[in-house]
N, C-alpha and C. Protein backbone atom coordinates (compact mmCIF):
# COMPACT_ATOMS: atom_id res chain seq x y z
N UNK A 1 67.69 -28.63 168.89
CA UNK A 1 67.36 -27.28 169.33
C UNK A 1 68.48 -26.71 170.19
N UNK A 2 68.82 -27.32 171.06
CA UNK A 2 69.84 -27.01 172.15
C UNK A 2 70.87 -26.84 171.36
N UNK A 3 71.66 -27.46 169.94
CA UNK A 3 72.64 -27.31 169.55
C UNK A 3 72.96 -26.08 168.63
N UNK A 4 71.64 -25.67 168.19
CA UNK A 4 71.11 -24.40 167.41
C UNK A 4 71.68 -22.84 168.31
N UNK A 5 70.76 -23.59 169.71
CA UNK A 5 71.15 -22.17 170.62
C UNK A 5 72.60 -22.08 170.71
N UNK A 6 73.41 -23.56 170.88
CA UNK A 6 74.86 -23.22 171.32
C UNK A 6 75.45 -22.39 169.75
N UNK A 7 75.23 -22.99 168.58
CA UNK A 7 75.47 -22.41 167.40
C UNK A 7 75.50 -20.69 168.07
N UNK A 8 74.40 -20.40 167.97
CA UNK A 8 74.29 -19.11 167.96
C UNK A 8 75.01 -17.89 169.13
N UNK A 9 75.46 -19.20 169.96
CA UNK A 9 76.15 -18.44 171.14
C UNK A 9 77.23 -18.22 171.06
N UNK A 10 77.82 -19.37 170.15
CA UNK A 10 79.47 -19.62 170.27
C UNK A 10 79.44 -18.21 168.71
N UNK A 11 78.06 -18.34 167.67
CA UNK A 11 78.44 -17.02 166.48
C UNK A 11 78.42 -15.64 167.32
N UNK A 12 77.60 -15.71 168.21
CA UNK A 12 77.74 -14.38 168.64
C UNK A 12 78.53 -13.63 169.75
N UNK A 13 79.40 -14.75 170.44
CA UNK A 13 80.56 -14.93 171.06
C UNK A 13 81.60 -14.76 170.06
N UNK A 14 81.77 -15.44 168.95
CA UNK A 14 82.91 -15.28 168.38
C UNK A 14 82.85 -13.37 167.43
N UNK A 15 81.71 -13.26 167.39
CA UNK A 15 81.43 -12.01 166.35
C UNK A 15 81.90 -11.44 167.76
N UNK A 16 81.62 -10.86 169.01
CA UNK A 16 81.69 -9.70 170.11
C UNK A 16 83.54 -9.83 169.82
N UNK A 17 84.01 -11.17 169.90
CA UNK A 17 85.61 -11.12 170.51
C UNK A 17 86.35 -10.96 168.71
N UNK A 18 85.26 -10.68 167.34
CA UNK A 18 86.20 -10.11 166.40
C UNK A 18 86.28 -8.32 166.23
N UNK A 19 84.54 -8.46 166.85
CA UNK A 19 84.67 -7.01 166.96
C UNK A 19 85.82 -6.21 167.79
N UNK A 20 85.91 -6.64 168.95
CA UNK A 20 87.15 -6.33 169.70
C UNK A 20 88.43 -6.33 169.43
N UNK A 21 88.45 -7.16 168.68
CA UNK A 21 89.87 -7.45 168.15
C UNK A 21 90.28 -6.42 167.13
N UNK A 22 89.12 -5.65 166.35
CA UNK A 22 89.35 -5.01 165.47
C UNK A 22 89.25 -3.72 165.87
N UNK A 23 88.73 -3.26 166.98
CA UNK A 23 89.01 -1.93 167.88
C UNK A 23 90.16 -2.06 168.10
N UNK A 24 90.53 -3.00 168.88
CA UNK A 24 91.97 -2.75 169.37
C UNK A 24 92.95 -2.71 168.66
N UNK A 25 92.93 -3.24 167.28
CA UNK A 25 94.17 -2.98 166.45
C UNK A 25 93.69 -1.33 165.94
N UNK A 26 92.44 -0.96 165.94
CA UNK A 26 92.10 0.61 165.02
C UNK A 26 92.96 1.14 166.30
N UNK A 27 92.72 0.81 167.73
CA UNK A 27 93.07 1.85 168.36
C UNK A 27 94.56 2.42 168.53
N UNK A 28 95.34 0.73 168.52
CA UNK A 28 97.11 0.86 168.43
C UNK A 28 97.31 1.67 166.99
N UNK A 29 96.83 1.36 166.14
CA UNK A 29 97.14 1.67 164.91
C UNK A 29 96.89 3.62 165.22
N UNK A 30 95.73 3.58 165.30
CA UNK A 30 95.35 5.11 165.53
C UNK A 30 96.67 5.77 166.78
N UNK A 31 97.02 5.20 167.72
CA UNK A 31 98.16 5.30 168.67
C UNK A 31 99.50 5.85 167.80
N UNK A 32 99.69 4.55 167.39
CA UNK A 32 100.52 4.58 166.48
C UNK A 32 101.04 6.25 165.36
N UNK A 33 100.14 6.08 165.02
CA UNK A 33 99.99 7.25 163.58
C UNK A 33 99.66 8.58 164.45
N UNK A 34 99.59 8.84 165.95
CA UNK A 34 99.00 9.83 166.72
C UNK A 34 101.30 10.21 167.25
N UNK A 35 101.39 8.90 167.21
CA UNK A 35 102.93 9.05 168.04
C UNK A 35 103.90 9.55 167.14
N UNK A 36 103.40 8.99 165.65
CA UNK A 36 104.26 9.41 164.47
C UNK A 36 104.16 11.01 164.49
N UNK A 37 102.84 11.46 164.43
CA UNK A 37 102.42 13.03 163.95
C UNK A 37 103.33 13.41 165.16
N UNK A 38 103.18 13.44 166.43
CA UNK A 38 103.23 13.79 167.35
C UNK A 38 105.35 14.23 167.39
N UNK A 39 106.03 13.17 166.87
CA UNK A 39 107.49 12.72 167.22
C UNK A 39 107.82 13.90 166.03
N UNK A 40 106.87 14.10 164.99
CA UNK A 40 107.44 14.92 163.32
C UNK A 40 107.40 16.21 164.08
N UNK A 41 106.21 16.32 164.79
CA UNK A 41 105.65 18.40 165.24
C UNK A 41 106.79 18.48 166.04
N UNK A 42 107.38 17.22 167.16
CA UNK A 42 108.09 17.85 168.16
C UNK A 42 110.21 17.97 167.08
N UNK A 43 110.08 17.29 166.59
CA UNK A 43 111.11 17.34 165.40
C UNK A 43 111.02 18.22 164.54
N UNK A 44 110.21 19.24 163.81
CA UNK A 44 109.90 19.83 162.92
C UNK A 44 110.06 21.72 163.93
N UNK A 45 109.72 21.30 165.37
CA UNK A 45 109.94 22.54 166.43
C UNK A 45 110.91 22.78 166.86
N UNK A 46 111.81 21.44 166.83
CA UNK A 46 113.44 21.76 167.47
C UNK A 46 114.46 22.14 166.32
N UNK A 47 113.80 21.78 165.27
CA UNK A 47 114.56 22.05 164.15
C UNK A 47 114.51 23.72 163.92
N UNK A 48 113.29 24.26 164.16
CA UNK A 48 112.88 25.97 163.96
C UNK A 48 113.65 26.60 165.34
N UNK A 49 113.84 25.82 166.26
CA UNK A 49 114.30 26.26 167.46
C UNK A 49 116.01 26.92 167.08
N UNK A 50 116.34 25.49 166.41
CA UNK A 50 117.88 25.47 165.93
C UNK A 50 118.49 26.50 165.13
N UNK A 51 117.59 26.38 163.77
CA UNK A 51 117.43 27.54 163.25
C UNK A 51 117.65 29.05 163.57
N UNK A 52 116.44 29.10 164.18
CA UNK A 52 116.15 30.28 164.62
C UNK A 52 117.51 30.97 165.80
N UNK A 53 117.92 30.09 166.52
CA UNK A 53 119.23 30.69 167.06
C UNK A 53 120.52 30.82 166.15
N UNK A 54 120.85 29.73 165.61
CA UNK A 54 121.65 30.26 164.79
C UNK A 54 121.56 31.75 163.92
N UNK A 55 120.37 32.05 163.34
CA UNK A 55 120.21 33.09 162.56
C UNK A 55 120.53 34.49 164.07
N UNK A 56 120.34 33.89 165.05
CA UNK A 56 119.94 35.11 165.90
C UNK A 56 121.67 35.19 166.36
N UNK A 57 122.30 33.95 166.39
CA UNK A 57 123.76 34.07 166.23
C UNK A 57 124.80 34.91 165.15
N UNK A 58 123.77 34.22 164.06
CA UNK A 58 124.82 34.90 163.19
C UNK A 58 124.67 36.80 162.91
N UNK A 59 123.48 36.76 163.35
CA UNK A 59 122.85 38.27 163.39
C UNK A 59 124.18 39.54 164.54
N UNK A 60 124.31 38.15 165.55
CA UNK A 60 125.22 39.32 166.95
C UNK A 60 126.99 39.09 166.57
N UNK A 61 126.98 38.32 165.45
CA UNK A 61 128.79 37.64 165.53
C UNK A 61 129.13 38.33 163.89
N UNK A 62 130.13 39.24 163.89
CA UNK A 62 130.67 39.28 162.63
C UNK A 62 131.56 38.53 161.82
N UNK A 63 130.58 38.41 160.55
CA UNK A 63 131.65 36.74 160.26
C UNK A 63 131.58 37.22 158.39
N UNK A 64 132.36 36.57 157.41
CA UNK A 64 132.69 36.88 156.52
C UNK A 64 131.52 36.89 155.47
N UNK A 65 130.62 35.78 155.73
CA UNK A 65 128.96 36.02 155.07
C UNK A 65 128.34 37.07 155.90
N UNK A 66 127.86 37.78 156.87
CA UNK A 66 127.65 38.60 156.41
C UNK A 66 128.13 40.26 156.22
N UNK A 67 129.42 40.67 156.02
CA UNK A 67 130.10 40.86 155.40
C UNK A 67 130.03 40.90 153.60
N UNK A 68 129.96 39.72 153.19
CA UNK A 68 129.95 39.38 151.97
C UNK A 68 128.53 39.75 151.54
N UNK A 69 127.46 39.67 152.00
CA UNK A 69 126.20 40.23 151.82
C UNK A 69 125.92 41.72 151.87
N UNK A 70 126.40 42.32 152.55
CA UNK A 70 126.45 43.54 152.19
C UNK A 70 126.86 44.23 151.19
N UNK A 71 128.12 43.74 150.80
CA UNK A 71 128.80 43.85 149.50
C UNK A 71 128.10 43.64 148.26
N UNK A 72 127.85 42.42 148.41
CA UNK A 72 126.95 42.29 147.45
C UNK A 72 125.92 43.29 146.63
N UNK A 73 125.19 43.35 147.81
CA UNK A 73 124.33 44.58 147.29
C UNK A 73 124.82 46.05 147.59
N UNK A 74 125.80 46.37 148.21
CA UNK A 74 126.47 47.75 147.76
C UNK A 74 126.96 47.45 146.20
N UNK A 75 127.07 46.50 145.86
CA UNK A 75 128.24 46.60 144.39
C UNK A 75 127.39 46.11 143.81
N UNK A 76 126.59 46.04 143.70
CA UNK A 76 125.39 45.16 142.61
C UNK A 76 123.95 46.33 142.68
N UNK A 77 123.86 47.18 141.28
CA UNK A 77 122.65 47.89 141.20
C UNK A 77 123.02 49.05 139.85
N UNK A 78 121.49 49.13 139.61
CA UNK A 78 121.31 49.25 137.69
C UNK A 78 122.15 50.95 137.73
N UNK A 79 122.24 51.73 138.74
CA UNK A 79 122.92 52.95 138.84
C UNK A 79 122.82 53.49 140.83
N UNK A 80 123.96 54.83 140.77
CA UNK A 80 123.83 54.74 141.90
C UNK A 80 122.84 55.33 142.45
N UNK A 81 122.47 54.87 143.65
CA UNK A 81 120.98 54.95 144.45
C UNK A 81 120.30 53.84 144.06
N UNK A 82 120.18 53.21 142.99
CA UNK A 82 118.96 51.97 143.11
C UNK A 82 118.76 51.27 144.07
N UNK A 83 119.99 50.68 144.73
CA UNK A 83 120.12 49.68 145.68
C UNK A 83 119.61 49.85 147.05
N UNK A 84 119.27 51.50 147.07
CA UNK A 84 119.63 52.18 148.60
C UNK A 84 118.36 51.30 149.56
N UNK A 85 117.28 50.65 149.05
CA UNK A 85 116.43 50.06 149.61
C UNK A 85 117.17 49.19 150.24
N UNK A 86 117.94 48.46 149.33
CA UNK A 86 118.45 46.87 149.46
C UNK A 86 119.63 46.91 150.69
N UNK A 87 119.93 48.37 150.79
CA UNK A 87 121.28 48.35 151.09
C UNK A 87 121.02 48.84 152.89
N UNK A 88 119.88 49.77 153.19
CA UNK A 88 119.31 50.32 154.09
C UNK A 88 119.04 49.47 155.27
N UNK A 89 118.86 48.18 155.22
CA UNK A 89 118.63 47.29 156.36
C UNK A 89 120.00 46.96 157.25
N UNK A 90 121.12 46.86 155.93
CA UNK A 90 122.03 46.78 156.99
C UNK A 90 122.77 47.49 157.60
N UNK A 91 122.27 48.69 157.50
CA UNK A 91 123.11 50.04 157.57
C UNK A 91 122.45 50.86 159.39
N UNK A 92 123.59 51.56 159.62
CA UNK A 92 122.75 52.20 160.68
C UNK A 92 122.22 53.26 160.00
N UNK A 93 121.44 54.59 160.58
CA UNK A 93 120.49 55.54 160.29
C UNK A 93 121.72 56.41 159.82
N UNK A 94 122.45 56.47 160.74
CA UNK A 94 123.60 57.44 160.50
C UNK A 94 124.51 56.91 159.11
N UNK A 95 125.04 55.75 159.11
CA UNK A 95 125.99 55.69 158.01
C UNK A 95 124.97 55.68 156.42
N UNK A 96 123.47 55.26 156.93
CA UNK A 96 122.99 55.33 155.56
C UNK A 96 122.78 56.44 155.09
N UNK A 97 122.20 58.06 156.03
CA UNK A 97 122.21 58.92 156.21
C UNK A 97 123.28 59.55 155.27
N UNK A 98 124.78 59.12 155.63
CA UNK A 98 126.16 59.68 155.00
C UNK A 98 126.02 59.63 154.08
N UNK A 99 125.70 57.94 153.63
CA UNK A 99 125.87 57.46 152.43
C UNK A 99 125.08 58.11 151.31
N UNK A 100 123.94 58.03 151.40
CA UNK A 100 122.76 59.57 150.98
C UNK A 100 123.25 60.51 150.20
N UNK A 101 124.48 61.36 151.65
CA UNK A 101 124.53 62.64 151.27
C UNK A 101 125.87 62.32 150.42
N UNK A 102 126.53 61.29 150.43
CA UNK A 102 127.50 61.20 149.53
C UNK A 102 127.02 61.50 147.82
N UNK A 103 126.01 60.21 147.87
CA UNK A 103 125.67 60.24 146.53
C UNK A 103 124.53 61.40 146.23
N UNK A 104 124.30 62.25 146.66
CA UNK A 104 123.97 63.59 146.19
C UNK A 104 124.94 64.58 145.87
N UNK A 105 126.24 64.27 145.99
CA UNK A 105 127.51 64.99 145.50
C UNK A 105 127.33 65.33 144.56
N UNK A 106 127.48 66.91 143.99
CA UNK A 106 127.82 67.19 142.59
C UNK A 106 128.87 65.94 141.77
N UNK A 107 129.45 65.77 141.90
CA UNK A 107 130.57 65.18 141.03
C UNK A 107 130.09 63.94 140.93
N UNK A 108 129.07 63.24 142.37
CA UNK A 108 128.55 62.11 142.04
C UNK A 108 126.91 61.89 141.18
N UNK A 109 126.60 63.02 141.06
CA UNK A 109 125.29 62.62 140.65
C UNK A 109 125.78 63.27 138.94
N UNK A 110 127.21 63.82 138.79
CA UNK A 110 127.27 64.29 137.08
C UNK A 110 127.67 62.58 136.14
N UNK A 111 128.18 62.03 137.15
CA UNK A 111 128.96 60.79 136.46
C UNK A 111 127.36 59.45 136.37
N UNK A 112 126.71 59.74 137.54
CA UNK A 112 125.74 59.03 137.65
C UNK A 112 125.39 58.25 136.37
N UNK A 113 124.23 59.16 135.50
CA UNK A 113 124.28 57.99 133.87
C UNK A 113 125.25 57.68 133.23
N UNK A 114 126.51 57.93 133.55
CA UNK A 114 127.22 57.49 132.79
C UNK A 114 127.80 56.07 133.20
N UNK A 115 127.34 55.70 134.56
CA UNK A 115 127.91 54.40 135.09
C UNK A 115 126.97 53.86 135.28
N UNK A 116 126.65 52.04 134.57
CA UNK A 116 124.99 51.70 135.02
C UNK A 116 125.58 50.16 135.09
N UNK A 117 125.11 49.26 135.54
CA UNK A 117 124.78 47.94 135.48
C UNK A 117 126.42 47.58 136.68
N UNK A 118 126.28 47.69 137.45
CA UNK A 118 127.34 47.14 138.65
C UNK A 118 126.71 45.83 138.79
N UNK A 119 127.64 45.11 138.78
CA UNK A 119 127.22 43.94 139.29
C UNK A 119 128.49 43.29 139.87
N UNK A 120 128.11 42.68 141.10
CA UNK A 120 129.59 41.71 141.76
C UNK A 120 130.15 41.02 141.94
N UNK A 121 131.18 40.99 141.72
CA UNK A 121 131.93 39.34 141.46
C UNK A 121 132.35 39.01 142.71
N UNK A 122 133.35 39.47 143.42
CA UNK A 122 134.07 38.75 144.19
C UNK A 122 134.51 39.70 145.67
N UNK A 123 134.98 38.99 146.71
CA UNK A 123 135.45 39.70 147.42
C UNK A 123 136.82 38.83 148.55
N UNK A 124 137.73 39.54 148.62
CA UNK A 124 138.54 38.98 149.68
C UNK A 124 138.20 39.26 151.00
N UNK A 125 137.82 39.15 152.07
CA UNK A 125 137.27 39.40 153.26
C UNK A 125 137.98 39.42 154.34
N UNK A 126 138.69 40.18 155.16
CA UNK A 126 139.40 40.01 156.19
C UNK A 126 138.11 40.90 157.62
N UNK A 127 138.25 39.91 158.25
CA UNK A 127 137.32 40.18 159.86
C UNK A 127 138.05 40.40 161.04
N UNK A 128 137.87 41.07 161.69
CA UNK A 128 138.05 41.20 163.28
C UNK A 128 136.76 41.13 163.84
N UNK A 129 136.70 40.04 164.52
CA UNK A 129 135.37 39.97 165.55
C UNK A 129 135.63 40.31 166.50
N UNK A 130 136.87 41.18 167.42
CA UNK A 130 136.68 41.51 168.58
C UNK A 130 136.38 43.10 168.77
N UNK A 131 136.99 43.51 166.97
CA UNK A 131 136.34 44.86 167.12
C UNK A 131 135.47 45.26 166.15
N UNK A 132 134.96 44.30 165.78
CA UNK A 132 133.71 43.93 164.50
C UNK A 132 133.94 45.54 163.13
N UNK A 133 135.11 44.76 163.17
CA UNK A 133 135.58 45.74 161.68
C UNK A 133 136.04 44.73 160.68
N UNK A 134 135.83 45.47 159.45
CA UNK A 134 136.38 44.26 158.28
C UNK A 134 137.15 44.80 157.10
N UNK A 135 137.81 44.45 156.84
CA UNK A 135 138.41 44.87 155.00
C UNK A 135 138.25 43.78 153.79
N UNK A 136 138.10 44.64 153.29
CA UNK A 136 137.61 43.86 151.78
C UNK A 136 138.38 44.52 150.57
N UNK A 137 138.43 43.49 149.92
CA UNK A 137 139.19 43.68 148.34
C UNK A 137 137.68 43.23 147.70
N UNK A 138 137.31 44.11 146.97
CA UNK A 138 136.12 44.18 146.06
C UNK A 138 135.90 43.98 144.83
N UNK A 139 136.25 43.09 143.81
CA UNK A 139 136.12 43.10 142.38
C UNK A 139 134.67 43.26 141.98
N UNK A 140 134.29 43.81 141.28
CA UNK A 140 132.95 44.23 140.52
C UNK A 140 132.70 44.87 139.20
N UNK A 141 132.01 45.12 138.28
CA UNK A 141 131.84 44.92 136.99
C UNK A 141 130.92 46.06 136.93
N UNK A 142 131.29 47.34 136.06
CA UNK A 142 130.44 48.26 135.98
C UNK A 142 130.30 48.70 134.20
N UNK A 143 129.75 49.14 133.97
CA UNK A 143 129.26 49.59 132.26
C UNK A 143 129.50 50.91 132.14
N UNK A 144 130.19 51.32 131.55
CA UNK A 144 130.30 52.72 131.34
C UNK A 144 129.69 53.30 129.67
N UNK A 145 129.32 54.10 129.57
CA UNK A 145 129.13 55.08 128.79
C UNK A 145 129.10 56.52 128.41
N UNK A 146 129.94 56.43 127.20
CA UNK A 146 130.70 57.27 126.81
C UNK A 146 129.75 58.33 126.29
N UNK A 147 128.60 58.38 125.36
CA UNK A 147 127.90 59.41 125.43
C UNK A 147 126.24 58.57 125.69
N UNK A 148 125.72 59.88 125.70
CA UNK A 148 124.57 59.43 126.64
C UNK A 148 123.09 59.55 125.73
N UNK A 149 123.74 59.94 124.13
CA UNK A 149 122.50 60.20 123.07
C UNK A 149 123.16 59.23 122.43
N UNK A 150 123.65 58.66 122.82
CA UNK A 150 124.03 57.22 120.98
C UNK A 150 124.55 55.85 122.61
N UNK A 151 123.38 55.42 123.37
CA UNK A 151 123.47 54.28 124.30
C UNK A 151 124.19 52.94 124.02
N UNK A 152 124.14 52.29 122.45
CA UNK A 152 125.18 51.44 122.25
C UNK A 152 126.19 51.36 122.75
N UNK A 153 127.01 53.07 122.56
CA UNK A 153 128.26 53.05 122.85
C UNK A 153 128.94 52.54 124.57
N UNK A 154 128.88 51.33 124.68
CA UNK A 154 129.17 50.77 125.96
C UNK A 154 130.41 50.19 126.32
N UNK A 155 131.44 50.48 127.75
CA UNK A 155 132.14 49.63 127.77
C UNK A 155 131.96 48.67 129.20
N UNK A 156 132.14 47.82 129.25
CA UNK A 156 132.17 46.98 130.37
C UNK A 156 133.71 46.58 130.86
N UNK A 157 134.02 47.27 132.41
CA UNK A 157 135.05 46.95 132.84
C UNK A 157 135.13 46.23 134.19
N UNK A 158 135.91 45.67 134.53
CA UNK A 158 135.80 44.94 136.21
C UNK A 158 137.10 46.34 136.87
N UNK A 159 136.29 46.52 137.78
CA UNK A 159 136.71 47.49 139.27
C UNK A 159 136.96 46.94 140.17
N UNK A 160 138.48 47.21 140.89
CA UNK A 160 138.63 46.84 142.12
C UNK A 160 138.64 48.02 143.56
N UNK A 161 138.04 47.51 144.09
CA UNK A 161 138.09 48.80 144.93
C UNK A 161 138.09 48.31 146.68
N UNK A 162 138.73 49.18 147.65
CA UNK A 162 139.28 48.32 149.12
C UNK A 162 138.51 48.92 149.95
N UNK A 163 137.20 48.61 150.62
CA UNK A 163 136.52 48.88 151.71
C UNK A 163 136.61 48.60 153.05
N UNK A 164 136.80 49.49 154.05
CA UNK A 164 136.70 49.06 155.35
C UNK A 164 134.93 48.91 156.20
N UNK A 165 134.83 48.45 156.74
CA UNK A 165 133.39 48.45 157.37
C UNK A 165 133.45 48.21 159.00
N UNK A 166 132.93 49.56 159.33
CA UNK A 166 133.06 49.62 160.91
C UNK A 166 131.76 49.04 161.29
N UNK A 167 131.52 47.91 162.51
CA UNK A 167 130.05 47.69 162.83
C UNK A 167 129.54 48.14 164.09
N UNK A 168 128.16 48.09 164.21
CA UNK A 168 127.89 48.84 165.76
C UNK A 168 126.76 47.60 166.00
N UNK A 169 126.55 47.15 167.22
CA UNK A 169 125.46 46.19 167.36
C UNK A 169 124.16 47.50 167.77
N UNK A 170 123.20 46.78 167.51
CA UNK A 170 121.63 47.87 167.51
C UNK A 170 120.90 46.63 167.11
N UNK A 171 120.14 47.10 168.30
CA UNK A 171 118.78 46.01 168.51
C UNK A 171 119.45 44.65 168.69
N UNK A 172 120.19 43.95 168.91
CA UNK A 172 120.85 42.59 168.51
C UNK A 172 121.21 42.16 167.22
N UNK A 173 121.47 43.21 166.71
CA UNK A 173 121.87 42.90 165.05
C UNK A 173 123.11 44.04 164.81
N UNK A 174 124.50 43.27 163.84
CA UNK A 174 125.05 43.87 163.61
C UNK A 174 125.45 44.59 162.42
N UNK A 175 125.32 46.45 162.32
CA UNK A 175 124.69 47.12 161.18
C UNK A 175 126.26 47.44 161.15
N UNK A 176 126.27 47.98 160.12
CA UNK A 176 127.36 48.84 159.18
C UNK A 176 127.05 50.33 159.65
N UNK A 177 128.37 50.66 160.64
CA UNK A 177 128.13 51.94 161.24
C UNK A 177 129.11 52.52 160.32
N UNK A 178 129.87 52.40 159.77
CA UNK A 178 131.00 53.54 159.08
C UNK A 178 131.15 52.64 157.66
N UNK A 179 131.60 53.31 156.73
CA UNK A 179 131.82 53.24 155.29
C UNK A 179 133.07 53.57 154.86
N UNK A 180 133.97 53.43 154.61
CA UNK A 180 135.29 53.91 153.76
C UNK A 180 135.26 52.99 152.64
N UNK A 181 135.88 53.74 151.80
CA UNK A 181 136.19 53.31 150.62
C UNK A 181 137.29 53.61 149.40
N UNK A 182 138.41 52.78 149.53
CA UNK A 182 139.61 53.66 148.76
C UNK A 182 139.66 53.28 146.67
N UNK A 183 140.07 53.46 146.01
CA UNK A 183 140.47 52.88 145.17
C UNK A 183 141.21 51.74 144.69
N UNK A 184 141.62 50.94 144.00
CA UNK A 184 142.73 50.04 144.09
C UNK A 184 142.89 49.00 145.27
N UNK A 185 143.36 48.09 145.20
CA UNK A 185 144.11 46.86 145.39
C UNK A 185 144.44 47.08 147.09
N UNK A 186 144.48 46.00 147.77
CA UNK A 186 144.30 45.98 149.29
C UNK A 186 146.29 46.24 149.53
N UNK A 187 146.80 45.69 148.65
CA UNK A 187 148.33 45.42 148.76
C UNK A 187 148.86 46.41 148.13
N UNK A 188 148.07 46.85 147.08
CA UNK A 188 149.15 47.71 146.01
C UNK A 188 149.19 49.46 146.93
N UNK A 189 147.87 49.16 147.45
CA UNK A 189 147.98 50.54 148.32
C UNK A 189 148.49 50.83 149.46
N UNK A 190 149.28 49.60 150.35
CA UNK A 190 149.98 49.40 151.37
C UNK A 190 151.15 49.72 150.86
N UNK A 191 151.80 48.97 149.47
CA UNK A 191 153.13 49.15 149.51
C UNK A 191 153.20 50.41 148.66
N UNK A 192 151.91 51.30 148.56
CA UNK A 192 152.58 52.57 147.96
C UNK A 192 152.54 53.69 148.93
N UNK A 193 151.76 52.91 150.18
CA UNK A 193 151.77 54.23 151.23
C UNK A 193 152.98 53.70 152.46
N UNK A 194 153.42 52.42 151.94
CA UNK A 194 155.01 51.76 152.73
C UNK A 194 154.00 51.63 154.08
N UNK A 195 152.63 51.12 154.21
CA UNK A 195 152.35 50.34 155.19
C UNK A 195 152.30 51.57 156.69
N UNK A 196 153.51 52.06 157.23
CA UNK A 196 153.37 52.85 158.40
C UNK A 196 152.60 54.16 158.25
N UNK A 197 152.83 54.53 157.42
CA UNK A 197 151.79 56.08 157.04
C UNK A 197 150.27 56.02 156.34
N UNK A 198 150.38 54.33 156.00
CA UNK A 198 148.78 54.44 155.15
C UNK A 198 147.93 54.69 156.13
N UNK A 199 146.88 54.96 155.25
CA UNK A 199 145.49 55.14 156.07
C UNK A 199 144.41 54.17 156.16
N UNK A 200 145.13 52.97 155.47
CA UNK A 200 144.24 51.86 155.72
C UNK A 200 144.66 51.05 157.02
N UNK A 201 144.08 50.44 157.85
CA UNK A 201 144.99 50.06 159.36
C UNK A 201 145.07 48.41 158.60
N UNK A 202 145.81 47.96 159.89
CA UNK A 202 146.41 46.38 159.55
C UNK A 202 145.66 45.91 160.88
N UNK A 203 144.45 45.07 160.31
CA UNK A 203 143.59 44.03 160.95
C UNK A 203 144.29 42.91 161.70
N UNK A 204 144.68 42.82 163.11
CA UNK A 204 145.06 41.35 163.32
C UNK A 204 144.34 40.32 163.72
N UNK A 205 144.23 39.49 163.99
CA UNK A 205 143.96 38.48 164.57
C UNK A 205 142.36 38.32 163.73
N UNK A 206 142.39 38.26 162.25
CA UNK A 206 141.25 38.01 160.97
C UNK A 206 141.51 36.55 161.04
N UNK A 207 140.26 36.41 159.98
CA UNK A 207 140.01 35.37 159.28
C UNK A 207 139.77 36.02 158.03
N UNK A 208 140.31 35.14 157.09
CA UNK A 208 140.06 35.60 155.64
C UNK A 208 139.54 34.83 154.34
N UNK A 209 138.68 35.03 153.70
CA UNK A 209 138.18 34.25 152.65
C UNK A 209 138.25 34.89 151.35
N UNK A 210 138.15 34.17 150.54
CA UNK A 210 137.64 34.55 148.90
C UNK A 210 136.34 34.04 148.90
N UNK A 211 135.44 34.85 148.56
CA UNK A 211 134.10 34.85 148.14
C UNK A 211 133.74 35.27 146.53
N UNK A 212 132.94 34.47 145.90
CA UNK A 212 132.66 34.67 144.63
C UNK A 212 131.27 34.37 144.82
């Protein structure tokens, strides 16, 4: 009898100290998998932190992407005005304003159907970040057509054309306050205006890329 009771003391002694044993590993374990979630949220926040300044960096610093983004969608759209949505964010009120009244030009709205499918290839990019101005050599690809009742008749040519872009900071972001835009080649128009009389200025202290 007596050995029955110890039986049952030492089973229900040993059952209390497995039960325990098996809390305490749920609880490290649960610890565990609480420290993991915990180490990802605080990793997954510094990462948005990082992020998020950089973008707010690259937003106040003029640099050749974005630059090159603008371009993009100035030179890329099915005719002119399509883009003006696309193009409107980076623009101030005033230069988009210009830009507007440009392309309401008689001369620009007669040629209008006849020029459709721009799309952009490339750009050479020269920056000044101390006076957040830029020049660009622009290659881009436009469709022309020759009459406007027989649409087959299409030609597709690549355009080069030399933009300056003045910037203004607003709100902490830097917009495209001025627009110029010449014809032709960044060089060929220096050495035909012999450089001292052109009207394109000479950028110093750039950085310059090819962008495609």
């Amino acid at each position: 009898m007596l050995n029955k009771v110890k039986a049952r003391f030492l089973i229900g002694v040993g059952g209390l100290i497995a039960v325990s044993f098996m809390v305490m590993i749920g609880y490290t374990i649960g610890s565990q998998s609480v420290s993991k979630q915990t180490e990802h949220q605080i990793r997954a926040e510094a990462n948005k932190l990082v992020t998020k300044e950089k973008q707010e960096e690259r937003a106040t610093v003029l640099s050749d992407e974005l630059v090159k983004e603008f371009l993009t969608q100035y030179f890329t759209k099915v005719q002119l005005g399509e883009n003006n949505t696309r193009i409107k964010p980076y623009m101030t009120d005033s230069a988009f304003s210009e830009e507007e009244t440009n392309q309401n030009k008689a001369i620009n709205q007669v040629y209008k159907d006849y020029m459709l499918d721009y799309r952009f290839e490339s750009a050479s990019i020269f920056v000044n970040t101390e006076s957040n101005v830029a020049l660009a050599e622009v290659s881009y690809q436009v469709t022309y057509v020759s009459d406007l009742s027989e649409q087959q008749q299409r030609t597709t040519q690549t355009e080069t054309k030399t933009v300056m872009l003045s910037y203004s900071k607003v709100s902490d972001k830097l917009l495209v306050n001025q627009l110029t835009i010449w014809n032709g080649k960044l060089e060929d128009m220096k050495e035909a205006t012999n450089g001292a009389n052109s009207s394109i200025p000479t950028i110093q202290g750039t950085t310059t890329s090819e962008n495609n």
